[in-house]
N, C-alpha and C. Protein backbone atom coordinates (compact mmCIF):
# COMPACT_ATOMS: atom_id res chain seq x y z
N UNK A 1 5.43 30.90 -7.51
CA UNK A 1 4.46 30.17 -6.71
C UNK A 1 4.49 28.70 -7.14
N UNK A 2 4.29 28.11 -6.19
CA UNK A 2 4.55 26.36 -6.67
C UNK A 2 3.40 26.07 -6.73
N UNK A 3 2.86 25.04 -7.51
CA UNK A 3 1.95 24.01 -7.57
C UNK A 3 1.70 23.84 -6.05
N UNK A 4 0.55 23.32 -6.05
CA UNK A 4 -0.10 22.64 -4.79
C UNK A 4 -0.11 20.54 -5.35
N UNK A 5 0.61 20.08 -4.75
CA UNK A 5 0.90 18.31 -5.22
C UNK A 5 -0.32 17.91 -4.92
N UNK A 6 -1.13 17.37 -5.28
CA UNK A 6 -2.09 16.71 -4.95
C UNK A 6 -2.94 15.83 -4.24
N UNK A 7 -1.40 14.65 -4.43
CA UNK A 7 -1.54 13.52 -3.75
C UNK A 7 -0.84 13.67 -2.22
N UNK A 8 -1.53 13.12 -1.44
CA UNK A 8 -1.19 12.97 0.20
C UNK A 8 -0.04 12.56 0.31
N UNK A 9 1.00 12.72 0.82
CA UNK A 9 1.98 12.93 1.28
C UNK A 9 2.16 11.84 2.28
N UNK A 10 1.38 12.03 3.09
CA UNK A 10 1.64 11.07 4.72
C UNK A 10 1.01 9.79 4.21
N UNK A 11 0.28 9.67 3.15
CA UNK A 11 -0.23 8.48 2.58
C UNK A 11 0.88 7.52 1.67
N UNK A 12 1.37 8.25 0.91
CA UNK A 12 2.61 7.98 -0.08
C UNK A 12 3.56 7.59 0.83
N UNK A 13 3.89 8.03 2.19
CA UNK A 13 5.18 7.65 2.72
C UNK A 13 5.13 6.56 3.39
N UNK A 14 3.21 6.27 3.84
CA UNK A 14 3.24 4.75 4.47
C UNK A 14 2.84 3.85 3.56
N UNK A 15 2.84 4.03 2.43
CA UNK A 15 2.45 3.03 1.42
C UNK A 15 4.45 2.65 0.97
N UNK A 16 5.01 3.70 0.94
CA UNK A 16 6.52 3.59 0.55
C UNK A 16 7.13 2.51 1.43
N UNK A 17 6.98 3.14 2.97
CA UNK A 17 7.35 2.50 4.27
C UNK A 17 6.86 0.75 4.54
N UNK A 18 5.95 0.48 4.20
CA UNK A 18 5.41 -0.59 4.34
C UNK A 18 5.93 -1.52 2.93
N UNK A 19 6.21 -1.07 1.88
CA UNK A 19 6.17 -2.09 1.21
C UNK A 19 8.03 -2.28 1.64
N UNK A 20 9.08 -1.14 1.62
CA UNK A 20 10.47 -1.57 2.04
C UNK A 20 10.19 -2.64 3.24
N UNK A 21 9.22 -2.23 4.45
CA UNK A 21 9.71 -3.48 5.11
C UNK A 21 8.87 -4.76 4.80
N UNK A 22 8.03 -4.86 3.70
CA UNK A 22 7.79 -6.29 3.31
C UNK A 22 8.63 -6.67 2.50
N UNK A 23 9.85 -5.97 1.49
CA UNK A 23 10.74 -6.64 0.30
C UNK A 23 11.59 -6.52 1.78
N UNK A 24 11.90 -6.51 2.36
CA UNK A 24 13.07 -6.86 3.73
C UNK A 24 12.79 -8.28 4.04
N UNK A 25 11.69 -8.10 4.50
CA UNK A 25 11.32 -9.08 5.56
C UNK A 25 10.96 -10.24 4.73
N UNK A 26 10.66 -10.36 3.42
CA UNK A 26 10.85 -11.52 2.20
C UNK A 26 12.22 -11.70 2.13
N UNK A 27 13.33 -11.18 2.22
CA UNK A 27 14.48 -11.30 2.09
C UNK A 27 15.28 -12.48 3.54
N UNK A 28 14.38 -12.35 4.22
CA UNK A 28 14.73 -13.15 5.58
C UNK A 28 13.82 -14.47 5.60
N UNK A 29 12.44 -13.80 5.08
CA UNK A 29 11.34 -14.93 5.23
C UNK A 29 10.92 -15.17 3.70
N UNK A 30 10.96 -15.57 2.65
CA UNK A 30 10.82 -16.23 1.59
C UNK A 30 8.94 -16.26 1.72
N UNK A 31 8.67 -15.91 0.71
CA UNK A 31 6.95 -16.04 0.73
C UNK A 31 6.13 -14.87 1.17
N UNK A 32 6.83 -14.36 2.21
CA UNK A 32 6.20 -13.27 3.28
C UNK A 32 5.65 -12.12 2.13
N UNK A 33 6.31 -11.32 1.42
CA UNK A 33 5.95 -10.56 0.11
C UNK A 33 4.65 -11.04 -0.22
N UNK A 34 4.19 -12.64 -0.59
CA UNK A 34 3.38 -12.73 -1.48
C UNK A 34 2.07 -12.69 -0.32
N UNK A 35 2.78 -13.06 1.16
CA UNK A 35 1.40 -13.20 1.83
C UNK A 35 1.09 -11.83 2.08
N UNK A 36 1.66 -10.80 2.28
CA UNK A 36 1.44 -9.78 2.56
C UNK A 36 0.46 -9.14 1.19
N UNK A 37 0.94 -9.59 -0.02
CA UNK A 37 -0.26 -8.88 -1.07
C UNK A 37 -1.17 -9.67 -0.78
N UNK A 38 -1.11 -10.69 -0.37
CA UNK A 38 -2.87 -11.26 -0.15
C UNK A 38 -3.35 -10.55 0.70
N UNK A 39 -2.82 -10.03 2.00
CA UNK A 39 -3.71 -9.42 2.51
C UNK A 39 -3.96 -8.46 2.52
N UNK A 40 -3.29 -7.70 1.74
CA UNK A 40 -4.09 -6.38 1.15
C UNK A 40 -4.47 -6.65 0.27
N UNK A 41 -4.86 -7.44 -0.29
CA UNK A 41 -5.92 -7.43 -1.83
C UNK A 41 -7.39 -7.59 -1.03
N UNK A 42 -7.24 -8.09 0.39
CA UNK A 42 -8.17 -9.28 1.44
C UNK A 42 -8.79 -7.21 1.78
N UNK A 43 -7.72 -6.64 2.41
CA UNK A 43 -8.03 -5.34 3.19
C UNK A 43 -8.92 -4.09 2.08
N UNK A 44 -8.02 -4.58 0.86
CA UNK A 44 -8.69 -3.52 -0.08
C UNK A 44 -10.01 -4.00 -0.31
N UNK A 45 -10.67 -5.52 -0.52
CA UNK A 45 -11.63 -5.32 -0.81
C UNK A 45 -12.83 -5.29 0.69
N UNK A 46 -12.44 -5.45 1.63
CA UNK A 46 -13.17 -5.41 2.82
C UNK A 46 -13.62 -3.84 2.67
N UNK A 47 -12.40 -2.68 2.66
CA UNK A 47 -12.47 -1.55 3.03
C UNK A 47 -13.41 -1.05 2.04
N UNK A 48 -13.72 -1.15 0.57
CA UNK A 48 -14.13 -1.12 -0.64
C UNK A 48 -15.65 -1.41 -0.36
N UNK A 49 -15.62 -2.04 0.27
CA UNK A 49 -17.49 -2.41 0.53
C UNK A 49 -18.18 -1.97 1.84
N UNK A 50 -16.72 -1.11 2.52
CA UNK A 50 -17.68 -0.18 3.40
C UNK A 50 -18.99 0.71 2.63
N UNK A 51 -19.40 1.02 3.64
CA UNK A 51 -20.94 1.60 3.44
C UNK A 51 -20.61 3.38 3.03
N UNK A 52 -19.20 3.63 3.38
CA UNK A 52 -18.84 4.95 3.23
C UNK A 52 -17.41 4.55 2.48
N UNK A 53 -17.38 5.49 1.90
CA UNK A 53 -15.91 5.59 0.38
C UNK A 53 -14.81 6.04 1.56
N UNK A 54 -13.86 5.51 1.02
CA UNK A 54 -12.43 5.78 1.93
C UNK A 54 -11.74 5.57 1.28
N UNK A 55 -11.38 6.61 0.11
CA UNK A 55 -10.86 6.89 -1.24
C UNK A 55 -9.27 6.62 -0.62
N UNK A 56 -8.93 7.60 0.38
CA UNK A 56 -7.42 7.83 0.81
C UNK A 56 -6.82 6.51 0.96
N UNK A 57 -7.69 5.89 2.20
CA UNK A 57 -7.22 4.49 2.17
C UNK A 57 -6.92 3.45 0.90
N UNK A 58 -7.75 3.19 -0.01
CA UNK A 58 -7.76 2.35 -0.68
C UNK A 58 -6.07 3.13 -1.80
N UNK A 59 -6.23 4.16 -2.13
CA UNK A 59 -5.34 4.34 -2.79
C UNK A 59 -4.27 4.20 -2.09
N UNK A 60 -4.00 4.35 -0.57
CA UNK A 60 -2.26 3.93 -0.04
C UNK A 60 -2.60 2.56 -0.26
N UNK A 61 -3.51 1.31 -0.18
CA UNK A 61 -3.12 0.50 -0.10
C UNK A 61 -2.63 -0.13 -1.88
N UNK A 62 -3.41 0.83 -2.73
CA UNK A 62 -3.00 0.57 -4.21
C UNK A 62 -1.16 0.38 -4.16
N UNK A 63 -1.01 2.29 -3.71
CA UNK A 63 0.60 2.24 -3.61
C UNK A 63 1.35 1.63 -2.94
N UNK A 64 1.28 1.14 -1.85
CA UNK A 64 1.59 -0.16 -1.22
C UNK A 64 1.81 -1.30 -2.11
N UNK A 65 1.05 -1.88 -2.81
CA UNK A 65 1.43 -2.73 -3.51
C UNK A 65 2.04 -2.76 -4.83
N UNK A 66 1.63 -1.49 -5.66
CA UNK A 66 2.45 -1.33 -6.67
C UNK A 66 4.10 -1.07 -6.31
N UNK A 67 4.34 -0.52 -5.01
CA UNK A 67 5.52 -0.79 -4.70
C UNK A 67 6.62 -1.64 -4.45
N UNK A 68 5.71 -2.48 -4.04
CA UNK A 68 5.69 -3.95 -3.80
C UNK A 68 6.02 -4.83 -5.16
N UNK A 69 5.72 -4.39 -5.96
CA UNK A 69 5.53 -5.11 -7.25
C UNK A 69 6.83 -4.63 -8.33
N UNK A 70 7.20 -3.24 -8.00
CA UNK A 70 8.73 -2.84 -8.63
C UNK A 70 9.53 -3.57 -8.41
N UNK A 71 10.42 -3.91 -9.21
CA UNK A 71 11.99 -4.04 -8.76
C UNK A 71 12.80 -3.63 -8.63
């Protein structure tokens, strides 16, 4: 019997998906990478001070950027 994974799946793959096409699209457009973490640092904390927790969200947008941040 396998483990049950924990973490969301369809969350992990658009946090994966999104950061390949921002190290792309920095590769064409110079800067674009760094504007793009601004605006998810801008999205995480908007979403963060909803009135209701939206745990899922905030963590793809974590992985989103830690992806972002590998080399």
């Amino acid at each position: 019997m396998t483990k049950e994974n924990p973490i969301n799946q369809t969350h992990l793959i658009i946090a994966s998906i999104s950061a390949s096409f921002a190290k792309a699209l920095d590769k064409h457009n110079p800067g674009f990478k760094e504007e793009f973490l601004k605006q998810l640092g801008e999205h995480y904390k908007e979403i963060k001070n909803y009135s209701q927790p939206h745990t899922e969200a905030l963590e793809t947008l974590t992985w989103t950027r830690d992806f972002l941040n590998k080399e």
